[in-house]
N, C-alpha and C. Protein backbone atom coordinates (compact mmCIF):
# COMPACT_ATOMS: atom_id res chain seq x y z
N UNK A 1 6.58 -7.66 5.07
CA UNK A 1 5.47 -8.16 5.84
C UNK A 1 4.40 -8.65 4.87
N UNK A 2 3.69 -9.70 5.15
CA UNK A 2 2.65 -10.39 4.27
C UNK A 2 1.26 -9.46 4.47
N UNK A 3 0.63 -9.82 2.95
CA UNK A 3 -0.66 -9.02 3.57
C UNK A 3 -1.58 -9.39 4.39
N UNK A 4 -1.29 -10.64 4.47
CA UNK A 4 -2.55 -11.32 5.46
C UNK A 4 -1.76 -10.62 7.02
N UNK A 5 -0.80 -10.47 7.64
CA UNK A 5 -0.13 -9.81 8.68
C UNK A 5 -0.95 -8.49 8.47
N UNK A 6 -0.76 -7.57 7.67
CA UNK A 6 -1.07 -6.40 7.47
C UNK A 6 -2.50 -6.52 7.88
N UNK A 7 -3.43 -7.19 7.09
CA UNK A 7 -4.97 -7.19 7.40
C UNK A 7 -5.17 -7.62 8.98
N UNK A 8 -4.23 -8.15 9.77
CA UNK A 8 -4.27 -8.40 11.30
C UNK A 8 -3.82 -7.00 11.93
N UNK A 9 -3.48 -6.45 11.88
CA UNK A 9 -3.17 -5.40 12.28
C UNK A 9 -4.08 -4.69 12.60
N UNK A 10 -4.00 -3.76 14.34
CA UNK A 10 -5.55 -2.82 14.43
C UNK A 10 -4.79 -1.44 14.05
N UNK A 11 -5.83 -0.84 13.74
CA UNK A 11 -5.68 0.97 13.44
C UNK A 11 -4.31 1.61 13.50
N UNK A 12 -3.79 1.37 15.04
CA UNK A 12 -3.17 2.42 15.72
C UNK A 12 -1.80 1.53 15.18
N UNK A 13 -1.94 -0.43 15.21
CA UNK A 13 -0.66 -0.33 14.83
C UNK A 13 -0.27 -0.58 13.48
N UNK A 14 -1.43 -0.28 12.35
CA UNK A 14 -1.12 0.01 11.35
C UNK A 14 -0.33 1.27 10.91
N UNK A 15 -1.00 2.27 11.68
CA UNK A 15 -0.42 3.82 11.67
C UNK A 15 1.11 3.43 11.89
N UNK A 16 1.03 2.93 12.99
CA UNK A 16 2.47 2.75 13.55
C UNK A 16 3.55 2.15 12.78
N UNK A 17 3.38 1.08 12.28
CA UNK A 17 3.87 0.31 10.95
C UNK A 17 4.12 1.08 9.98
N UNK A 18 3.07 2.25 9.25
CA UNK A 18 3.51 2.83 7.86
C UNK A 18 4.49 4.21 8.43
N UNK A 19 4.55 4.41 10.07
CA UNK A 19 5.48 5.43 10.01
C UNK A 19 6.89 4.68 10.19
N UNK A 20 6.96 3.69 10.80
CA UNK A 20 7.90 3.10 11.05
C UNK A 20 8.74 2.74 9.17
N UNK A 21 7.61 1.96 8.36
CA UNK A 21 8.19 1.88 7.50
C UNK A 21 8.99 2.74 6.16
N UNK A 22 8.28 4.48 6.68
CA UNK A 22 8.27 5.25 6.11
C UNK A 22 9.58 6.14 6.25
N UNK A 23 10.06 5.86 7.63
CA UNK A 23 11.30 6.18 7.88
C UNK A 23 12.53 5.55 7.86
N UNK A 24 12.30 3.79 7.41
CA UNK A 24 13.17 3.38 6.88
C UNK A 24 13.51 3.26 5.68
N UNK A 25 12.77 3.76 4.66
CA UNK A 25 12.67 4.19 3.77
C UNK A 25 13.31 5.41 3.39
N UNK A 26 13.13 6.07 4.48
CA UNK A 26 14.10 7.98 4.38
C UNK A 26 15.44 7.64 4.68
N UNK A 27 15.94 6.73 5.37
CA UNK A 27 16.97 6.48 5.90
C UNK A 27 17.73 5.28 4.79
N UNK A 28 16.76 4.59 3.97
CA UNK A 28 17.87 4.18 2.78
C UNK A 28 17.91 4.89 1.50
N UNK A 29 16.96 5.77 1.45
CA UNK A 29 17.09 6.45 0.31
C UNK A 29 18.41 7.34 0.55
N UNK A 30 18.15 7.81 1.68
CA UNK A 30 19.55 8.65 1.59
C UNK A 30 20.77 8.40 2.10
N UNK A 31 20.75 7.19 1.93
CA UNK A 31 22.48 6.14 2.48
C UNK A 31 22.64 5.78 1.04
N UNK A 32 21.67 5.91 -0.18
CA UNK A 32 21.63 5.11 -1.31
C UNK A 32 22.36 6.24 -2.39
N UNK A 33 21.76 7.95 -1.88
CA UNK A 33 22.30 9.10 -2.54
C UNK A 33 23.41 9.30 -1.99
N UNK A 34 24.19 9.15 -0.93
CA UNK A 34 25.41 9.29 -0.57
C UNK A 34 26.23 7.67 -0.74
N UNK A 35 25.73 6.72 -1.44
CA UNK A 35 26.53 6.21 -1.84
C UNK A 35 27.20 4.75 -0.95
N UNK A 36 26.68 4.94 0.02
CA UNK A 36 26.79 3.89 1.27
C UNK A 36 26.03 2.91 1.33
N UNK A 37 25.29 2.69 0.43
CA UNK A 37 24.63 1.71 0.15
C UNK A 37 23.70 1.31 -0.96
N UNK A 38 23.74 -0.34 -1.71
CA UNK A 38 23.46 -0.64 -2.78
C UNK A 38 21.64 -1.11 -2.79
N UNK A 39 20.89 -0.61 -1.72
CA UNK A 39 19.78 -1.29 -1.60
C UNK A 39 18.48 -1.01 -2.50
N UNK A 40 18.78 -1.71 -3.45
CA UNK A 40 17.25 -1.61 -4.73
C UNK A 40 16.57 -2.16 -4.11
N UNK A 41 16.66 -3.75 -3.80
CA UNK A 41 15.39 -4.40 -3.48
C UNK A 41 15.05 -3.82 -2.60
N UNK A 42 15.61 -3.84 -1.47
CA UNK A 42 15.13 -3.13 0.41
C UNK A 42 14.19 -1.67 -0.20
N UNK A 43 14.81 -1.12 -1.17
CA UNK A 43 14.08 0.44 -1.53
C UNK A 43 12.32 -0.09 -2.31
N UNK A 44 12.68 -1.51 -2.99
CA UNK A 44 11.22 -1.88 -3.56
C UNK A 44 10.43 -2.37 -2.71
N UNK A 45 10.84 -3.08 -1.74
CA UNK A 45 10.08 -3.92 -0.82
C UNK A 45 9.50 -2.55 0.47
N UNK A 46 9.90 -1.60 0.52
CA UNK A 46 9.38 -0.92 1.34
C UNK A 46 8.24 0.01 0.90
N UNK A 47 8.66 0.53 -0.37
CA UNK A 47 7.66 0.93 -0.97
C UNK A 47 6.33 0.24 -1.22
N UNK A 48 6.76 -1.43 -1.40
CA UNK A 48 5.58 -2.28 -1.67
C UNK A 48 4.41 -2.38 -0.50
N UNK A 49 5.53 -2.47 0.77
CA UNK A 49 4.77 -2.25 1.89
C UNK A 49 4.13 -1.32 2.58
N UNK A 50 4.39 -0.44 2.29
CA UNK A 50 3.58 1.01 2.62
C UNK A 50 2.63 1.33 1.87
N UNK A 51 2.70 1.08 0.49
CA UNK A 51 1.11 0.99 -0.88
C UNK A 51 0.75 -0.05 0.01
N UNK A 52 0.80 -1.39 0.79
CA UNK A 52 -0.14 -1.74 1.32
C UNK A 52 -0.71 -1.84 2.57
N UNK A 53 0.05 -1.21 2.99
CA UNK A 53 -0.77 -0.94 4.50
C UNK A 53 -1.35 -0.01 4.06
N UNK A 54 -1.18 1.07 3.02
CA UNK A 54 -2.23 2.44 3.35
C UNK A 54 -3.35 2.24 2.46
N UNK A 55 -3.66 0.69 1.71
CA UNK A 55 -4.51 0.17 1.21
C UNK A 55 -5.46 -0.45 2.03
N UNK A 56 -4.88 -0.97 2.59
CA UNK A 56 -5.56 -1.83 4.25
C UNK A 56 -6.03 -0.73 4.47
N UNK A 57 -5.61 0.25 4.87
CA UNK A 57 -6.05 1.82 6.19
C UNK A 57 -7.39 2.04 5.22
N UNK A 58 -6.93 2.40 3.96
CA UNK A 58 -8.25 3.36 3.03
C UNK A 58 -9.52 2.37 2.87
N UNK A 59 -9.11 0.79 2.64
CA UNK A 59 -10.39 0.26 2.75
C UNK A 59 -10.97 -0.09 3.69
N UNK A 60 -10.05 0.00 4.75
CA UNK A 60 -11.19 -0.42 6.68
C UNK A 60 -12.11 1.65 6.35
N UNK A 61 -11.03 2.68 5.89
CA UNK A 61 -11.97 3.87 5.96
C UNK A 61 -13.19 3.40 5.27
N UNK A 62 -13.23 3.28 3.91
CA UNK A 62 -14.09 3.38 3.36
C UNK A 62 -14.79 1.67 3.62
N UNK A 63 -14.80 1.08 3.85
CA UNK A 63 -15.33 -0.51 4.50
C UNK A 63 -15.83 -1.03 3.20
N UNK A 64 -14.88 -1.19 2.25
CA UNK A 64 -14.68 -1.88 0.89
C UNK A 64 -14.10 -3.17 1.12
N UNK A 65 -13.89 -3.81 2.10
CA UNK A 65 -13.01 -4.88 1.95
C UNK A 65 -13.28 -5.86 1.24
N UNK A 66 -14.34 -6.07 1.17
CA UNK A 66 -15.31 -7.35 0.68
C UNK A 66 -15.98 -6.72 -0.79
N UNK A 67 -15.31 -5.99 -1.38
CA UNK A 67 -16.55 -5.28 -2.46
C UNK A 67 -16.02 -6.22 -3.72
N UNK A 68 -17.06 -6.28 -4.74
CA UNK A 68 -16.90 -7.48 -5.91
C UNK A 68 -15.82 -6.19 -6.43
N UNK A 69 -14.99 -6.67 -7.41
CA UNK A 69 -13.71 -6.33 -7.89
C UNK A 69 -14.54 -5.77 -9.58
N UNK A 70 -15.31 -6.69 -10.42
CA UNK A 70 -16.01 -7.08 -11.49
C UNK A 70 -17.18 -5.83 -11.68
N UNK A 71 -16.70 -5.53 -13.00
CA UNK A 71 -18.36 -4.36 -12.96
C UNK A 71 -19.41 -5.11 -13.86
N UNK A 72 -20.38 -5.15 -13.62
CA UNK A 72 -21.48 -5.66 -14.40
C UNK A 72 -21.40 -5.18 -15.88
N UNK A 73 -22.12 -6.20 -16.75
CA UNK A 73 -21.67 -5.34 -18.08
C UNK A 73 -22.76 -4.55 -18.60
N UNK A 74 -23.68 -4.12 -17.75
CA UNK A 74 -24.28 -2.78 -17.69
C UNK A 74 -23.35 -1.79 -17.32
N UNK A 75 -22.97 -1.62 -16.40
CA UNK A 75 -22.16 -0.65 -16.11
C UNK A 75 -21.41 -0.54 -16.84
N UNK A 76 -20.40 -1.16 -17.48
CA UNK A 76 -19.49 -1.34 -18.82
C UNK A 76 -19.52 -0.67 -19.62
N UNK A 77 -21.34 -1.07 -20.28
CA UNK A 77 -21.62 -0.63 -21.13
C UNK A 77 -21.97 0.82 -21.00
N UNK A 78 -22.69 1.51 -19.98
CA UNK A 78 -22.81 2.53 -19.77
C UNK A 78 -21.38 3.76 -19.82
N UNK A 79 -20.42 2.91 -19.54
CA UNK A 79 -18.81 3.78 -19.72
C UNK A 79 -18.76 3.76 -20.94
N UNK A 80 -19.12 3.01 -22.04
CA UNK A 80 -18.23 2.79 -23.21
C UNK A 80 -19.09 4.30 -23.93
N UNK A 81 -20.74 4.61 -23.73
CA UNK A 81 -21.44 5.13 -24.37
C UNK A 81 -21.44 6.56 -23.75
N UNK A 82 -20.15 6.85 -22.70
CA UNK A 82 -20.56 7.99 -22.51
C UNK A 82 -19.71 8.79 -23.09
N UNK A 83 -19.03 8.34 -23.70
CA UNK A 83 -17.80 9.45 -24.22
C UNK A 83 -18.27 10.34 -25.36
């Protein structure tokens, strides 16, 4: 699923999505330990998708969506001098 899909998503069917994806995930991991199946990518791509829906979830919690990425180089500088 794309992230722009993911960021459309409300609350309940985000929840719904990372359980859904979370159990297909249980269900190839362990077709993958018994041997019934060769799925790397399907095992990466699910993982990829669940780090981002529960990225979506934590920043609607914390209402970061929009926050600058960039720290000022005051702040920078203030990390470098505290050690």
């Amino acid at each position: 699923m794309e992230l722009n899909k993911i960021r459309n998503l409300s609350d309940a069917e985000l929840a719904a999505q990372e359980k859904t994806a979370a159990e297909q995930l249980f269900r190839l991991r362990f077709q993958v330990s018994l041997g019934q199946n060769d799925g790397v990518k399907k095992l990466r791509a699910l993982r990829k998708e669940i780090a981002q829906i529960k990225t979506v979830a934590r920043e609607r919690e914390l209402s970061i969506r929009g926050a600058q990425k960039d720290a000022t180089p005051v702040e920078a500088g203030a990390k470098k001098g505290a050690r």
